[in-house]
Protein backbone atom coordinates (compact mmCIF):
# COMPACT_ATOMS: atom_id res chain seq x y z
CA UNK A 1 -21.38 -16.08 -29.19
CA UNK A 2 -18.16 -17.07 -31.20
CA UNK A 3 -15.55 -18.53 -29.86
CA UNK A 4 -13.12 -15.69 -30.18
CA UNK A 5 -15.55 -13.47 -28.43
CA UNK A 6 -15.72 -15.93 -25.33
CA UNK A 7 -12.03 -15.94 -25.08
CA UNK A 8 -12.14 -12.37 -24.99
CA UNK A 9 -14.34 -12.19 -22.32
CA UNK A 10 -12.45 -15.10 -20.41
CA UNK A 11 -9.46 -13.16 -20.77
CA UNK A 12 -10.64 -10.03 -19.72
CA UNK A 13 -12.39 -12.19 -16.74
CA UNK A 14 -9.36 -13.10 -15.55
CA UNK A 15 -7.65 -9.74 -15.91
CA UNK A 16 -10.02 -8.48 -13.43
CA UNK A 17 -9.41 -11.05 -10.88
CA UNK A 18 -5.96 -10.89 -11.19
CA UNK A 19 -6.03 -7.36 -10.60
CA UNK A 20 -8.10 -7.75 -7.85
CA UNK A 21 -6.04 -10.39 -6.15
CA UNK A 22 -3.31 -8.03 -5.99
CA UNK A 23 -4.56 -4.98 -5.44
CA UNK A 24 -4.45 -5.75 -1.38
CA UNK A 25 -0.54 -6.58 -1.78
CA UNK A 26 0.27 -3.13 -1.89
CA UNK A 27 2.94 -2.45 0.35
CA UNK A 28 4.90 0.80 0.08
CA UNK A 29 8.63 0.69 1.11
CA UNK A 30 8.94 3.92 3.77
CA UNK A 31 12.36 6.21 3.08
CA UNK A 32 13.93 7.25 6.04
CA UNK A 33 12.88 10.59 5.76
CA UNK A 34 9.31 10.52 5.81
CA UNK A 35 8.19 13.47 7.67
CA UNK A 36 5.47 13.22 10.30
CA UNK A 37 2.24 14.79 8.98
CA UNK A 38 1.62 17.70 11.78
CA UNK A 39 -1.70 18.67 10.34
CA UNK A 40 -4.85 19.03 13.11
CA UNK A 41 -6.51 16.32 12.26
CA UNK A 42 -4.16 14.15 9.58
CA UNK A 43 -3.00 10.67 10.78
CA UNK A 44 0.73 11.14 11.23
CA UNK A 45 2.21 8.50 9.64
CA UNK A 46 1.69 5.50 7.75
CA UNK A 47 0.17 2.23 9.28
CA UNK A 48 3.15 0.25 11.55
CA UNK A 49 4.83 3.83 12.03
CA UNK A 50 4.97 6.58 14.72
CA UNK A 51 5.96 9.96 14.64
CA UNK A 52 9.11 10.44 16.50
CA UNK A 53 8.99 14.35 17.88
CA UNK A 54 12.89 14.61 18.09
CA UNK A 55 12.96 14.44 14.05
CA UNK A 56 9.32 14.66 13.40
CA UNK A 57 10.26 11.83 10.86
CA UNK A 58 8.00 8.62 10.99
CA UNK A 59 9.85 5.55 12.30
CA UNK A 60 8.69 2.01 12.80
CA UNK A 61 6.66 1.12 15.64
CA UNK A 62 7.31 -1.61 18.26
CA UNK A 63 10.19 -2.11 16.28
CA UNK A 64 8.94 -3.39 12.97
CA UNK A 65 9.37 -2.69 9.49
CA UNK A 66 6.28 -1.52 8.55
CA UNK A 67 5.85 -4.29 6.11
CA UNK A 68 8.10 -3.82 4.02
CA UNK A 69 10.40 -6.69 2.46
């Protein structure tokens, strides 16, 4: 193989790891007006929230932030 192809690869190696590394960083910031979903069946809200049935908007459980930063 030539060199310039094994950089390529190397390169594109390490693209995929990269992207792979952060792919499980994902955290979404949460509005304040997320609506619970009320769907039979569909989780309500996000991970770290609850639905709050005065304003069927999701809020942060056992007061946390859901993550976010």
């Amino acid at each position: 193989m030539s060199s310039a192809r094994v950089l390529a690869v190397r390169a594109a190696m390490f693209g995929i790891v990269l992207a792979l590394t952060n792919a499980g960083c994902f955290r979404p910031k949460i509005g304040p007006d997320l609506k619970c979903d009320l769907t039979k069946g569909a989780k309500a809200c996000p991970d770290n929230f609850k639905c709050d049935t005065a304003t069927d908007l999701c809020v942060p459980a056992n007061n946390t932030d859901g993550g976010a930063k």
